[in-house]
C-alpha atoms as a PDB file:
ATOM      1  CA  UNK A   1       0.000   0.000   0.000  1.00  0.00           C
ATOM      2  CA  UNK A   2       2.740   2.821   0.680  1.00  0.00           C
ATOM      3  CA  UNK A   3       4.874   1.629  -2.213  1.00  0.00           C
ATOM      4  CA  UNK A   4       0.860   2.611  -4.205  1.00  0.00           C
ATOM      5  CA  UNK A   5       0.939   6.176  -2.007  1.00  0.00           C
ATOM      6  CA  UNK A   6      -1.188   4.902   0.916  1.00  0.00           C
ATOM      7  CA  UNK A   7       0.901   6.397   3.911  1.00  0.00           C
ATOM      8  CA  UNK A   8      -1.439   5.080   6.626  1.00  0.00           C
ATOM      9  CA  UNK A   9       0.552   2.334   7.796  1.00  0.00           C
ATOM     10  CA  UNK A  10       3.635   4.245   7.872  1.00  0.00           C
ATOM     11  CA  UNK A  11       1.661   6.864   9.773  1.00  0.00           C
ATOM     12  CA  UNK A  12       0.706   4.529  12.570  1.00  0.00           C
ATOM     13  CA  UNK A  13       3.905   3.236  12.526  1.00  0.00           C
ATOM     14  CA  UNK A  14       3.186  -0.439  11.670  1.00  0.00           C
ATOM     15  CA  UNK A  15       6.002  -0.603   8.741  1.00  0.00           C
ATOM     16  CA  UNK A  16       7.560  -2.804  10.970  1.00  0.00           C
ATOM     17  CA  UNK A  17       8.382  -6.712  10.998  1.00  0.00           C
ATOM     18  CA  UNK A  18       8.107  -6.347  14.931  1.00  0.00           C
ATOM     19  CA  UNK A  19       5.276  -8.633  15.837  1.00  0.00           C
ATOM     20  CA  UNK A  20       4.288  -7.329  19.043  1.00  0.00           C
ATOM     21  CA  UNK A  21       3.160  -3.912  16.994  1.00  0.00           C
ATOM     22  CA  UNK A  22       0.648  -6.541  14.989  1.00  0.00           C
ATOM     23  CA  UNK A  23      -0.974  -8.201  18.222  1.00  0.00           C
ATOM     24  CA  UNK A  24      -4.373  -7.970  18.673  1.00  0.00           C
ATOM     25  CA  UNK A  25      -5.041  -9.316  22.319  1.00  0.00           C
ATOM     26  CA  UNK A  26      -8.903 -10.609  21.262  1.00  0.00           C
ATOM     27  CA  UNK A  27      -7.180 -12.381  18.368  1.00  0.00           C
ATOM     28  CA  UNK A  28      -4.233 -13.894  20.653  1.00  0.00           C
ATOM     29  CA  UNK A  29      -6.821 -14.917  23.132  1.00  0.00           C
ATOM     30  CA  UNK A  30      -9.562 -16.381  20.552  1.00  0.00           C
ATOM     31  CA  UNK A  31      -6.019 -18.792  19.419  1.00  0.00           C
ATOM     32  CA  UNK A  32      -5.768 -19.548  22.792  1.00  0.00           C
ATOM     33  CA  UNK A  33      -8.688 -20.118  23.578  1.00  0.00           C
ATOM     34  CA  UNK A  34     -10.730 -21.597  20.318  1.00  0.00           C
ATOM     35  CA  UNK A  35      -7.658 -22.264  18.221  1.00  0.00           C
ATOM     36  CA  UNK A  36      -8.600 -19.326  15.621  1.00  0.00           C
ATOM     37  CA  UNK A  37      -6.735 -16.322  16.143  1.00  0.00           C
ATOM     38  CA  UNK A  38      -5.864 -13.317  13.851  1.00  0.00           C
ATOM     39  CA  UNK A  39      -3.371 -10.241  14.063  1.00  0.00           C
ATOM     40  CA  UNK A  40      -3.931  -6.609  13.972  1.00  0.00           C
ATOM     41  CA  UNK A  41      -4.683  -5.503  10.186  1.00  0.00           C
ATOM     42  CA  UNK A  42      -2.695  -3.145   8.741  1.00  0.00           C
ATOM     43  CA  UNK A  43      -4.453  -0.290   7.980  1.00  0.00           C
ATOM     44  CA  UNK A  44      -5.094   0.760   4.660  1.00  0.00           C
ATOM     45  CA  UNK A  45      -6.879   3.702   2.841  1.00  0.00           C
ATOM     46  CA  UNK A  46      -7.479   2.986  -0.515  1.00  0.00           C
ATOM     47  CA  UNK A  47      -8.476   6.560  -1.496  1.00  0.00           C
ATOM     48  CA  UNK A  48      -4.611   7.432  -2.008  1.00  0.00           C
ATOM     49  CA  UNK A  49      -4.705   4.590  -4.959  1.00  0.00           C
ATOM     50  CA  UNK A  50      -4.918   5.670  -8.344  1.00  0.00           C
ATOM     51  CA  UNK A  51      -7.238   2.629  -8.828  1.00  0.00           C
ATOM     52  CA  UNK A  52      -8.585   1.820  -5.360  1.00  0.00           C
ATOM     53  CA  UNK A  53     -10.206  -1.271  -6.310  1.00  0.00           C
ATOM     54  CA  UNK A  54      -6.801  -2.369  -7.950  1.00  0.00           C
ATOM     55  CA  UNK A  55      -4.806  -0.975  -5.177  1.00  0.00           C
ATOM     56  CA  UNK A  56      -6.372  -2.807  -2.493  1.00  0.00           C
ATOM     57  CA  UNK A  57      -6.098  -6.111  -4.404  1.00  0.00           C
ATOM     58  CA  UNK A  58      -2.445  -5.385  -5.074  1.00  0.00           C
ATOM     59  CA  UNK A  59      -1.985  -4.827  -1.305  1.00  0.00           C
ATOM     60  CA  UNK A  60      -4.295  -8.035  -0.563  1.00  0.00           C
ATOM     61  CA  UNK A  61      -1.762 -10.066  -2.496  1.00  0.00           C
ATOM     62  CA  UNK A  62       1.600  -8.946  -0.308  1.00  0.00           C
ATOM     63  CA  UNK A  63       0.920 -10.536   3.007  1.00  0.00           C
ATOM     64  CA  UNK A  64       0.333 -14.300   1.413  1.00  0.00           C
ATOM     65  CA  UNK A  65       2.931 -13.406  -1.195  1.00  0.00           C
ATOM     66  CA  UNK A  66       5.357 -13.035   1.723  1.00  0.00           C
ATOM     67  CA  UNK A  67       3.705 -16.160   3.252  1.00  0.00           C
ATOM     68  CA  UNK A  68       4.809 -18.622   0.220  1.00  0.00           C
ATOM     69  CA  UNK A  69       8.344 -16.207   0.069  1.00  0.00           C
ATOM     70  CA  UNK A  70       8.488 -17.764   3.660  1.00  0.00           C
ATOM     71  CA  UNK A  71       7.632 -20.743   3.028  1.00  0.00           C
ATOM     72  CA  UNK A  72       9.829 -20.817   0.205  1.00  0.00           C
ATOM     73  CA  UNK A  73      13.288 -19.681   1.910  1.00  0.00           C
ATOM     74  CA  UNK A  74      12.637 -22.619   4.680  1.00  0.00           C
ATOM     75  CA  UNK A  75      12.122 -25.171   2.011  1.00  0.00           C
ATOM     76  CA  UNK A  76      15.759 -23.903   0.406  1.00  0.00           C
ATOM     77  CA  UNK A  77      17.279 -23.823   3.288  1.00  0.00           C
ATOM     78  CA  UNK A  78      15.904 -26.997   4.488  1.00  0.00           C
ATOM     79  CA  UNK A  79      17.505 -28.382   1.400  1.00  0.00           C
ATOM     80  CA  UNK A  80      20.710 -26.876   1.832  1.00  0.00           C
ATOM     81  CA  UNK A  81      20.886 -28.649   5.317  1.00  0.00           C
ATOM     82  CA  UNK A  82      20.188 -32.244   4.449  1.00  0.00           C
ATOM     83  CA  UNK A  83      22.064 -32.031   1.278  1.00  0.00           C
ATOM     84  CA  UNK A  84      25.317 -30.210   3.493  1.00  0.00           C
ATOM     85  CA  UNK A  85      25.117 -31.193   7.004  1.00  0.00           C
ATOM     86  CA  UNK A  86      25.720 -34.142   8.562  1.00  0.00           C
ATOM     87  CA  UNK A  87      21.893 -35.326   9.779  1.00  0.00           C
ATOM     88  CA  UNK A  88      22.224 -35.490  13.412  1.00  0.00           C
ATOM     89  CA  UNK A  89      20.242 -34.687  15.900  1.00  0.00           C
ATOM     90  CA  UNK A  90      20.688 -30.834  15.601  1.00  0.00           C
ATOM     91  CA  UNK A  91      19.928 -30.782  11.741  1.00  0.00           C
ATOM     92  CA  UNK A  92      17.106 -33.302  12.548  1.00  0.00           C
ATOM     93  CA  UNK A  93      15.519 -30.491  14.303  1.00  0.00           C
ATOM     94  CA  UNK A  94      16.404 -28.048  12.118  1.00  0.00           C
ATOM     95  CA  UNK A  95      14.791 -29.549   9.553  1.00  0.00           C
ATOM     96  CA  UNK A  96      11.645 -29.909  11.199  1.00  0.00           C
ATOM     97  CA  UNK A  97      11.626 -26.231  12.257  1.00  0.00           C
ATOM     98  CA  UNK A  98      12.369 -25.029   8.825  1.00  0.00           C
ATOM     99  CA  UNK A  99       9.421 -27.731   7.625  1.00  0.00           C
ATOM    100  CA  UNK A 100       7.015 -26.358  10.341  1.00  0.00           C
ATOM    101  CA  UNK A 101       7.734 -22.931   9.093  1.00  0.00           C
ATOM    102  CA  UNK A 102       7.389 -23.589   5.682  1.00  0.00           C
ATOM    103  CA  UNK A 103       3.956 -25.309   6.358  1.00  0.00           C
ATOM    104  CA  UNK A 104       2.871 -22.708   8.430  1.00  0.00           C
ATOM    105  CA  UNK A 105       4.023 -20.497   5.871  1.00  0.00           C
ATOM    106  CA  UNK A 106       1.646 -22.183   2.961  1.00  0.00           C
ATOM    107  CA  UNK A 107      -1.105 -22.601   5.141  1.00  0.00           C
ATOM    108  CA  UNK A 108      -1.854 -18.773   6.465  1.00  0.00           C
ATOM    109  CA  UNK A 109      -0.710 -18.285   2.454  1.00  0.00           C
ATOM    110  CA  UNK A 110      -3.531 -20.143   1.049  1.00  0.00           C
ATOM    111  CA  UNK A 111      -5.820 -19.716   3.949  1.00  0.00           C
ATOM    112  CA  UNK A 112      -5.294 -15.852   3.274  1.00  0.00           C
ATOM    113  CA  UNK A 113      -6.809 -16.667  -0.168  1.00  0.00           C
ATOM    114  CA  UNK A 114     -10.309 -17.938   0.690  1.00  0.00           C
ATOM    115  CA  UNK A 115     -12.379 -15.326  -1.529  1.00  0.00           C
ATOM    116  CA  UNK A 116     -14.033 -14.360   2.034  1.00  0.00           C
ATOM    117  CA  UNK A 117     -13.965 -11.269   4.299  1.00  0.00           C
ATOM    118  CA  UNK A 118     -11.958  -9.855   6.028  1.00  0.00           C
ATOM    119  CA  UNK A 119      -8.920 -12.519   4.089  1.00  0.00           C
ATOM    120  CA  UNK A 120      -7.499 -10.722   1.482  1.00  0.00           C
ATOM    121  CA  UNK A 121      -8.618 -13.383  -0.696  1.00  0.00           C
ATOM    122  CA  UNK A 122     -11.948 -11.165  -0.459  1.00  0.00           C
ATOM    123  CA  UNK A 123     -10.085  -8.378  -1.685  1.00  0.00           C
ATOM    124  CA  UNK A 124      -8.617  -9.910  -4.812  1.00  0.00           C
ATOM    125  CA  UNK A 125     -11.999 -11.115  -5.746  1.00  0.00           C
ATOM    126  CA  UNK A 126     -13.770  -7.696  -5.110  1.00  0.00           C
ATOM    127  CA  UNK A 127     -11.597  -6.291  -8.168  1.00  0.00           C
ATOM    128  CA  UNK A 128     -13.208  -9.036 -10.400  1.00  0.00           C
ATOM    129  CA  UNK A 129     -17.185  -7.783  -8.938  1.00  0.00           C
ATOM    130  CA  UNK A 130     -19.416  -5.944 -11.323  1.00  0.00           C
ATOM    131  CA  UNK A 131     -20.009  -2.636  -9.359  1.00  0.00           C
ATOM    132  CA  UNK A 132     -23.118  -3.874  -7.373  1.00  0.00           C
ATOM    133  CA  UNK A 133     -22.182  -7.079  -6.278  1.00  0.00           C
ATOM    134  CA  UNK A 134     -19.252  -5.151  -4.853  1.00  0.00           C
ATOM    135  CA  UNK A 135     -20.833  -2.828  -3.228  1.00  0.00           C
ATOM    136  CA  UNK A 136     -23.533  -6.177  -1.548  1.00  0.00           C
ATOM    137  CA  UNK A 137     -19.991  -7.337  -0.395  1.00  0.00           C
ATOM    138  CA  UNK A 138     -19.120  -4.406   1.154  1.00  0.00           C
ATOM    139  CA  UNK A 139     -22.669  -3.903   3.320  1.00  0.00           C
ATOM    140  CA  UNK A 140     -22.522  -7.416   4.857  1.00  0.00           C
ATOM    141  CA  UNK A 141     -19.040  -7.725   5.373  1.00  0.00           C
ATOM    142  CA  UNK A 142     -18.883  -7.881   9.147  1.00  0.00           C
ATOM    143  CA  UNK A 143     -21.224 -11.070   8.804  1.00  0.00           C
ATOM    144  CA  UNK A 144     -18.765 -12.991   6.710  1.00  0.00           C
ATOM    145  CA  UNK A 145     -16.305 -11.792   8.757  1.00  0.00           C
ATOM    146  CA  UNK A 146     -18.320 -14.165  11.599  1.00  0.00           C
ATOM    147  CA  UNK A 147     -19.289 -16.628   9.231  1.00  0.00           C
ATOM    148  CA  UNK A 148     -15.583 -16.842   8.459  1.00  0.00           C
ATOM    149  CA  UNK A 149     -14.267 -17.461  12.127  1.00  0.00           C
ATOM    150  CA  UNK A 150     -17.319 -20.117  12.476  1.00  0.00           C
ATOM    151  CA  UNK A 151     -15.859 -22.177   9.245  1.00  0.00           C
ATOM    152  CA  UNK A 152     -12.801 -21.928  10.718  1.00  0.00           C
ATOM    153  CA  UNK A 153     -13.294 -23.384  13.638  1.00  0.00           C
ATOM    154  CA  UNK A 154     -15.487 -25.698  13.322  1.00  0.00           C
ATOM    155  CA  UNK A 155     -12.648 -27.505  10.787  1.00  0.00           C
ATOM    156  CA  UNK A 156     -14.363 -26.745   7.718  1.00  0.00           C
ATOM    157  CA  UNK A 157     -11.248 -25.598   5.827  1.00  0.00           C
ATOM    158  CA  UNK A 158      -9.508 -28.398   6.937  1.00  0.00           C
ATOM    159  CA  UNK A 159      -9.771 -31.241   4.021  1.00  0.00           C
ATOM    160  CA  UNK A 160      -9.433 -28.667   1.112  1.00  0.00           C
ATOM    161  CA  UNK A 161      -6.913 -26.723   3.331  1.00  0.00           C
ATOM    162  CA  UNK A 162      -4.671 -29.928   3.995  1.00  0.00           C
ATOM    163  CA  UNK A 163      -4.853 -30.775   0.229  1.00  0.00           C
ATOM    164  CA  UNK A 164      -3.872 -27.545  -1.257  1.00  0.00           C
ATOM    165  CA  UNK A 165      -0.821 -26.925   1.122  1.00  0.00           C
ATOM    166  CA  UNK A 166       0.250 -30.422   0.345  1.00  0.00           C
ATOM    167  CA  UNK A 167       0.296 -30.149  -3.540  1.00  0.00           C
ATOM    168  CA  UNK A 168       2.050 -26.347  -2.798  1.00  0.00           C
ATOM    169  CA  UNK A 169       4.567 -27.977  -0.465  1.00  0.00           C
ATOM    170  CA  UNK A 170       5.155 -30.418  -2.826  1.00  0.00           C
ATOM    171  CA  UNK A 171       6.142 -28.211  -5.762  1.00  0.00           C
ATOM    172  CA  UNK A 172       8.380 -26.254  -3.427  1.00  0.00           C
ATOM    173  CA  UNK A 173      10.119 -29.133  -2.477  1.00  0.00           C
ATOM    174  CA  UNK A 174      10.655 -29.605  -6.290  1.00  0.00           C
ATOM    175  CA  UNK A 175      12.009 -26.417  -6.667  1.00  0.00           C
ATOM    176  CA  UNK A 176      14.589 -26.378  -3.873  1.00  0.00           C
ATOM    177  CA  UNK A 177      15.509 -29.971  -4.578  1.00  0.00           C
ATOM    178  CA  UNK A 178      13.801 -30.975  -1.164  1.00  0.00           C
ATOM    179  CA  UNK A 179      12.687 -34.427  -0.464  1.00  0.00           C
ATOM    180  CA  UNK A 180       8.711 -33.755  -0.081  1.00  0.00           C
ATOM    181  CA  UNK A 181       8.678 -37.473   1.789  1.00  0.00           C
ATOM    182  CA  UNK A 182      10.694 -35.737   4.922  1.00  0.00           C
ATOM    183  CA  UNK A 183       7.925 -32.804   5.286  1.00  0.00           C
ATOM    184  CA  UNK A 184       4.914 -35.550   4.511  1.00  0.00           C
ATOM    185  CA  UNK A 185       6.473 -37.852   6.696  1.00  0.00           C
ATOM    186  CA  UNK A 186       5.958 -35.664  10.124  1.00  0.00           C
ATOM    187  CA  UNK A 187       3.196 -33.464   8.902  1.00  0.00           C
ATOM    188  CA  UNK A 188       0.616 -34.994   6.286  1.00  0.00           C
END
């Protein structure tokens, strides 16, 4: 959003990789508490975008962009390990902290995609709306935003969840030369 003139973020002073200036305490607690939890959104004002609608699709895309850039680097450097280091017990765990990361790092990526608000998934499908059916989004918004947390929860996600990350995780592992049968053994 600030690289598209949105100065909002930078304003409030949440340009940051600090994670205690994204907490929410409700959203902490509801992981806790009910196992779905959320961070503090980064505020955004999509009047400073040339194209607003664009804009705020464009900005939708970073934060599960830098999820599967995450997800990415751990797969690498998983790969660097067991093709470099001797596998002992401290590469063993290594490797399955770089493997959690990079799952965790597909799942919020893809999770972030569900076409529903408030995931920016929502926001990259608003761009594709005709005009009205944007605007419908808009009004009941708060209610998916419920409807969302109640999916969630209740495990609905889950199946199509599990699949997608596994077929991502999969490719990664391709890419960085990663056996896939190390992160599906422990996690899948």
């Amino acid at each position: 959003a600030w690289r598209l003139g949105d100065p909002t973020a930078k304003n409030a002073g949440r340009l940051t990789l600090n994670p205690i200036r994204h907490l929410d305490v409700v959203g902490l607690l509801m992981m806790l508490v009910a196992k779905v939890g959320w961070a503090k959104p980064v505020p955004v004002d999509m009047r400073y975008f040339k194209h607003p609608r664009q804009g705020m699709a464009l900005t939708a895309l970073a934060g599960p962009a830098a999820n599967f850039l995450t997800a990415l680097a751990a797969v690498g450097v998983s790969s660097a390990v067991f093709h470099l280091a001797p596998l002992g017990p401290a590469a063993v765990f290594v490797l399955c902290f770089l493997s959690n990361m990079a799952l965790l790092g597909v799942g919020m990526g893809l999770f972030n995609l569900i076409p529903l608000p408030p995931l920016d998934g929502s926001k990259v499908l608003d761009v594709l709306l005709p005009e009205r059916w944007y605007h419908l989004v808009l009004r009941y918004e708060r209610y998916l935003m419920l409807a969302v947390v109640l999916l969630a929860w209740s495990g609905a996600f889950g199946g199509p969840l599990t699949v997608a990350m596994e077929l991502v995780l999969r490719e990664l592992c391709r890419v960085a030369q990663f056996p896939f049968a190390l992160v599906e053994y422990y996690f899948f």
